[in-house]
N, C-alpha and C. Protein backbone atom coordinates (compact mmCIF):
# COMPACT_ATOMS: atom_id res chain seq x y z
N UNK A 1 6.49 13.31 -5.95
CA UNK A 1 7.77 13.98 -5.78
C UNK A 1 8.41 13.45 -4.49
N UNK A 2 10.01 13.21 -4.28
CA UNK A 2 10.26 12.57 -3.22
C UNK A 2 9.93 13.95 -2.65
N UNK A 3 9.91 13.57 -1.03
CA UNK A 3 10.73 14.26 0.47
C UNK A 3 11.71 13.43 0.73
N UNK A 4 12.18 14.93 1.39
CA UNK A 4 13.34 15.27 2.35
C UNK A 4 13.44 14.83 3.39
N UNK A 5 14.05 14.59 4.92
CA UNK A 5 13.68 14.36 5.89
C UNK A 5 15.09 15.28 6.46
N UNK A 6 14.89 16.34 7.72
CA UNK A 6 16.00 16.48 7.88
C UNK A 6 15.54 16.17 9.31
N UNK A 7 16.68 16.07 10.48
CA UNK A 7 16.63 15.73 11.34
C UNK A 7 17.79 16.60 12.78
N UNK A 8 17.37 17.55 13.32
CA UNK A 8 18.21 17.87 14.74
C UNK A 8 17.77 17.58 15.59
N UNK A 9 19.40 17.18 16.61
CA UNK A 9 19.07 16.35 18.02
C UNK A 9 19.60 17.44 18.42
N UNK A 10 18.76 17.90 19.65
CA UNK A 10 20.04 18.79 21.04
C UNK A 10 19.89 18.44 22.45
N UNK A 11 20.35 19.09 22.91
CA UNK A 11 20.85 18.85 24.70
C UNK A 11 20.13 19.87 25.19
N UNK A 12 18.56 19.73 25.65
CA UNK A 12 17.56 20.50 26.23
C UNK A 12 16.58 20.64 25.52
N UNK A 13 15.94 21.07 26.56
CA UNK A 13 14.33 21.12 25.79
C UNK A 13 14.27 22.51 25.03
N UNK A 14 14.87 23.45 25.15
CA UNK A 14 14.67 24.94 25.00
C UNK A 14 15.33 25.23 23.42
N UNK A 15 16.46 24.65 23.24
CA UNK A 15 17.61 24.64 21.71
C UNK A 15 16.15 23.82 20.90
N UNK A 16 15.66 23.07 21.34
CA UNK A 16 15.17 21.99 20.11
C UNK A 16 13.74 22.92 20.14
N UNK A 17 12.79 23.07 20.87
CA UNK A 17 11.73 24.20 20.81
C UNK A 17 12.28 25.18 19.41
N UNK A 18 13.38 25.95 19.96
CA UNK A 18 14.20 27.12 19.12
C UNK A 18 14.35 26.42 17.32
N UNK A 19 14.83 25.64 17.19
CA UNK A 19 14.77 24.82 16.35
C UNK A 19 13.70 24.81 15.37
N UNK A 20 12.97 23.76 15.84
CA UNK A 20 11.50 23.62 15.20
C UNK A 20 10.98 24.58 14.99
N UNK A 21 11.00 25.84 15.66
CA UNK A 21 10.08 27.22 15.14
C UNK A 21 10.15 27.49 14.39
N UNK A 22 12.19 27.58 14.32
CA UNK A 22 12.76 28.34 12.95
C UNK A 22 12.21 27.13 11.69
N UNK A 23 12.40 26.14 12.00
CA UNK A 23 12.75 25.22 10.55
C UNK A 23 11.31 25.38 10.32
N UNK A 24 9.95 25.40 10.12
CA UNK A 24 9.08 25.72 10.04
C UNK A 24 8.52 26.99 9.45
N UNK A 25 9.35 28.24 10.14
CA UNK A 25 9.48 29.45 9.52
C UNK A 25 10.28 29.70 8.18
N UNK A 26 11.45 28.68 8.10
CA UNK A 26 12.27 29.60 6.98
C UNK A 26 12.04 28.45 6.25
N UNK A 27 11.30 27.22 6.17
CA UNK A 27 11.17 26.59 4.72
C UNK A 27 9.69 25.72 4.66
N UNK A 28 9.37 25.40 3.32
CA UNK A 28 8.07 24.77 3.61
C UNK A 28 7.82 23.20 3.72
N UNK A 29 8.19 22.97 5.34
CA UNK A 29 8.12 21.57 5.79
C UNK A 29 6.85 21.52 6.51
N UNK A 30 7.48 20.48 7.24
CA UNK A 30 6.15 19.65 8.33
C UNK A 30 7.15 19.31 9.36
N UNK A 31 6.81 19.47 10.44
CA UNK A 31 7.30 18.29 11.27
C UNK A 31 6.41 17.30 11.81
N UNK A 32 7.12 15.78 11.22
CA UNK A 32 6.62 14.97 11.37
C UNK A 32 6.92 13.68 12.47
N UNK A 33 8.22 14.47 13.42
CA UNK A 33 8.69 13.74 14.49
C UNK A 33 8.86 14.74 15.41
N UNK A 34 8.75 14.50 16.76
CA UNK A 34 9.61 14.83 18.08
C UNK A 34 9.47 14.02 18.96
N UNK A 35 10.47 13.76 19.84
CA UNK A 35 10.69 13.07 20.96
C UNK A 35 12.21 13.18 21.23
N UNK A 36 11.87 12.74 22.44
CA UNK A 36 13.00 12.24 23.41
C UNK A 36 13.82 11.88 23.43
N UNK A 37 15.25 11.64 22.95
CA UNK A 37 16.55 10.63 23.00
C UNK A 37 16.79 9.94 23.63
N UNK A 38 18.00 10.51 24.89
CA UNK A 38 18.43 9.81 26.16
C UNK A 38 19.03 10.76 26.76
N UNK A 39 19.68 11.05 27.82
CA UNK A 39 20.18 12.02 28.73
C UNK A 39 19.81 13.55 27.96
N UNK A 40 18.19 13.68 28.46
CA UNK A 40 17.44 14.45 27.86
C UNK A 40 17.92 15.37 26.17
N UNK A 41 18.31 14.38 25.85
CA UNK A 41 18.38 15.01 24.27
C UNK A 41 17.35 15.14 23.71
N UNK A 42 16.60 15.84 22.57
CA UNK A 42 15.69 15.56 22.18
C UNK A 42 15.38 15.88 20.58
N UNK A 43 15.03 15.38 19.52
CA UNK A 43 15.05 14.76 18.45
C UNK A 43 13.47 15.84 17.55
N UNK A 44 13.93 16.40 16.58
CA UNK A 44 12.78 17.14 16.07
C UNK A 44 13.20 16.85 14.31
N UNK A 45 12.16 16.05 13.42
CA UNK A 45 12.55 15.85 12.61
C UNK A 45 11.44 16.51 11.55
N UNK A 46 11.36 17.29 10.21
CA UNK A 46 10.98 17.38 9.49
C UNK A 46 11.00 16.91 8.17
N UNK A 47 9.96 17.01 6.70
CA UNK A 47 9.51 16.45 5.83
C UNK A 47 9.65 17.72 4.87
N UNK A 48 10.17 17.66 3.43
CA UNK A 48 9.47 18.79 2.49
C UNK A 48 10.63 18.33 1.28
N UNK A 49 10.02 19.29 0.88
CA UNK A 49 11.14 19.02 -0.62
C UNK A 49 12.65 19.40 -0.20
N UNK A 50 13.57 18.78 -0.89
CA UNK A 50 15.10 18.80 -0.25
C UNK A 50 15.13 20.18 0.07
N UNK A 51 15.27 21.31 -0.93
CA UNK A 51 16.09 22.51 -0.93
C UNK A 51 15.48 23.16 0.06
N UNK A 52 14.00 23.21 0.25
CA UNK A 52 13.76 23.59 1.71
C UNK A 52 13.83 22.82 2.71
N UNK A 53 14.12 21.63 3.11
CA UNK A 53 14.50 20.74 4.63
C UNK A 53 16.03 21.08 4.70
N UNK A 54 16.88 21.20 3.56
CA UNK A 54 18.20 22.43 3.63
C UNK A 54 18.03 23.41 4.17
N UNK A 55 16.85 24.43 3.77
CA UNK A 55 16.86 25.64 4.22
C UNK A 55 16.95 26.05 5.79
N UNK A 56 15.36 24.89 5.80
CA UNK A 56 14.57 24.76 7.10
C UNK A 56 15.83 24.40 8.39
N UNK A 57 16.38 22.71 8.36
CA UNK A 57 17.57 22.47 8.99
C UNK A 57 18.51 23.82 9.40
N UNK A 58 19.09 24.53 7.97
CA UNK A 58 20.20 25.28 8.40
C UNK A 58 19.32 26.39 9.44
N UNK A 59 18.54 26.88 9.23
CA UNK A 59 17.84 27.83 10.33
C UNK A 59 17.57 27.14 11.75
N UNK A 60 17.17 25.79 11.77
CA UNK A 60 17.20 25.49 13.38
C UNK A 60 18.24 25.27 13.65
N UNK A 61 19.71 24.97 12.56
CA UNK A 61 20.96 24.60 13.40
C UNK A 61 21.08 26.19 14.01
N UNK A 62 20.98 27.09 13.44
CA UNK A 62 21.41 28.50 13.77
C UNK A 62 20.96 29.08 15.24
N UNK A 63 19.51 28.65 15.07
CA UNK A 63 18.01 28.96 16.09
C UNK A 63 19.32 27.92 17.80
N UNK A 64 19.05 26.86 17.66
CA UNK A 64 19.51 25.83 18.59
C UNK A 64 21.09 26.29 18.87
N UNK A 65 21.26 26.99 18.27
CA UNK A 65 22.83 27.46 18.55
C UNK A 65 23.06 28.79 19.25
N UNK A 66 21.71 29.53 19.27
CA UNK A 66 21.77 30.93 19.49
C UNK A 66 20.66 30.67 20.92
N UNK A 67 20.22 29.47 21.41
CA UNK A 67 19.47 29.50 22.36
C UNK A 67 20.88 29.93 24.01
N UNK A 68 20.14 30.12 24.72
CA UNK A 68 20.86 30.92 25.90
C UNK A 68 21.63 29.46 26.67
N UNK A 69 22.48 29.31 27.44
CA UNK A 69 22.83 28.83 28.06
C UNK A 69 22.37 27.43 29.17
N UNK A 70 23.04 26.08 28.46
CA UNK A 70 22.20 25.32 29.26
C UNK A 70 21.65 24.00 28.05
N UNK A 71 21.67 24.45 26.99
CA UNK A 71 21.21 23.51 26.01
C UNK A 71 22.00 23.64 24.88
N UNK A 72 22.42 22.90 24.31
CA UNK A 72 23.20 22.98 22.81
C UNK A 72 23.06 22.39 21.64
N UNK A 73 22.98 22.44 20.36
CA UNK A 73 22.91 21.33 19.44
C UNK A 73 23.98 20.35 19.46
N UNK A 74 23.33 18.86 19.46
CA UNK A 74 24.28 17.84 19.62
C UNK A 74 24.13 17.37 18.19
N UNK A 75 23.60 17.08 16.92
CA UNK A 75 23.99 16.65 15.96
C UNK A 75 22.81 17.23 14.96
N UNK A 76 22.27 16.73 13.50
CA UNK A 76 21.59 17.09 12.42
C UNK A 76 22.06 16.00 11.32
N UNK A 77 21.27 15.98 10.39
CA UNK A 77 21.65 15.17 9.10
C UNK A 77 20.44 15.31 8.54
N UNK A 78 20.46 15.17 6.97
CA UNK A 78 19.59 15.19 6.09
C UNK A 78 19.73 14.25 5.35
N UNK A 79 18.55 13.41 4.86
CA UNK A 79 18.04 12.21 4.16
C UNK A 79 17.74 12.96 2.44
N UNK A 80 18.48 13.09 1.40
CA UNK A 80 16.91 13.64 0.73
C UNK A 80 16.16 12.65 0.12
N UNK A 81 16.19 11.82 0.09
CA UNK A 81 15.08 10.90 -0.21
C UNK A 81 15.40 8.79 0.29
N UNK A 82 15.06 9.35 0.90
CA UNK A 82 14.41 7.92 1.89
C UNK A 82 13.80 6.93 1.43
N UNK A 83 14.50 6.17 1.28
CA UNK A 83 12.98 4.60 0.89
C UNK A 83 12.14 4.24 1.44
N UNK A 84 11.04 3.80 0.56
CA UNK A 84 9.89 3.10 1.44
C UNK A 84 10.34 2.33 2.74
N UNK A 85 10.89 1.65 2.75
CA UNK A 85 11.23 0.97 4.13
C UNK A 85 12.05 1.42 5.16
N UNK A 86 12.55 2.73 5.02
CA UNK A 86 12.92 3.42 5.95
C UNK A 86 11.83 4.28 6.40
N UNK A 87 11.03 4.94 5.66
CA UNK A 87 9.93 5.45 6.43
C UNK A 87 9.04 4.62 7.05
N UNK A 88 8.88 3.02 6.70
CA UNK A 88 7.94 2.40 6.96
C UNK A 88 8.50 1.89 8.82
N UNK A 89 9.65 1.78 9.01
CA UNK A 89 10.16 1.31 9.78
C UNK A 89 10.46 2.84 11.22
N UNK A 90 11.08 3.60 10.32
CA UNK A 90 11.08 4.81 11.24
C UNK A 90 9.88 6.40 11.34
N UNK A 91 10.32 6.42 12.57
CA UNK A 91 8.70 7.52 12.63
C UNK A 91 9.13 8.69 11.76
N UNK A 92 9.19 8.73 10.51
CA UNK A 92 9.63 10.13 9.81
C UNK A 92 8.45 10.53 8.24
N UNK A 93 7.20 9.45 8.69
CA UNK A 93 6.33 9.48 7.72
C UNK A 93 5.04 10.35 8.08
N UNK A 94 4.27 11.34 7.09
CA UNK A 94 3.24 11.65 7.48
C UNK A 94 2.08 10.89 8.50
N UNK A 95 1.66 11.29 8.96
CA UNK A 95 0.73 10.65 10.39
C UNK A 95 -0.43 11.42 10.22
N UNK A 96 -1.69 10.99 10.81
CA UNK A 96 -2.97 11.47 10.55
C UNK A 96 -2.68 12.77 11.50
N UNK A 97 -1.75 12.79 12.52
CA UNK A 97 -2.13 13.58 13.64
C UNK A 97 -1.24 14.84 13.08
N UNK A 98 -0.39 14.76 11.55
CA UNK A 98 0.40 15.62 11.41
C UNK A 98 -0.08 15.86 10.22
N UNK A 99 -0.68 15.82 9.59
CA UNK A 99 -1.60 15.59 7.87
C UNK A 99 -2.04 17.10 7.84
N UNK A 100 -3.08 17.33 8.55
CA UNK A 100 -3.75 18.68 7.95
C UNK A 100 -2.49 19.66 8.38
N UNK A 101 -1.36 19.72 8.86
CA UNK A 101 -0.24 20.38 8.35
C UNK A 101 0.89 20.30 7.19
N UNK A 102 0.52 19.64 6.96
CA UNK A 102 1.30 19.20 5.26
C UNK A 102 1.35 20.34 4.47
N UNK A 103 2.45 20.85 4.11
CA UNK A 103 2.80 21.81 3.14
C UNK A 103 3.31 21.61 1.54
């Protein structure tokens, strides 16, 4: 079955934390990326079947939007199905270190 990949960037460490909790909570993904951007943005991407990396996404845009003062969401987008050579090339593929969380 394909995956999904959805993907939010924000402005602080605290919006993107907020984020990832929710998207985790309200659909059945993985996250299979985080890191760093540039002028501390930072990048949290998840994996699952489309209608939940929809779900999941719209709850961290909400989560990252409702964080307090100081951090904001700077962008989001959703993939729903990705080619082999985009996962092969970008970090948005299951990883051993993210595996026994697979939903």
């Amino acid at each position: 079955m394909p995956l999904a990949v959805g993907v939010i960037q924000t402005d602080g460490f605290p919006p993107v934390l907020a984020a990832a909790d929710a998207m985790v909570k309200a659909g059945r993904v993985t996250i299979v990326y985080f890191g760093l951007a540039e002028r501390a943005e930072f990048l949290v991407a998840v994996r699952g079947p489309t209608a939940e990396v929809r779900a999941a996404v719209a709850a961290g845009i909400e989560a990252a939007d409702a964080t307090p003062p100081g951090g904001r969401l700077v962008s989001h987008y959703i993939v729903p199905n990705p080619p082999e050579n985009v996962e092969a090339v970008m970090s948005i593929d299951f990883t051993p270190l993210v595996e026994r969380f697979r939903v």
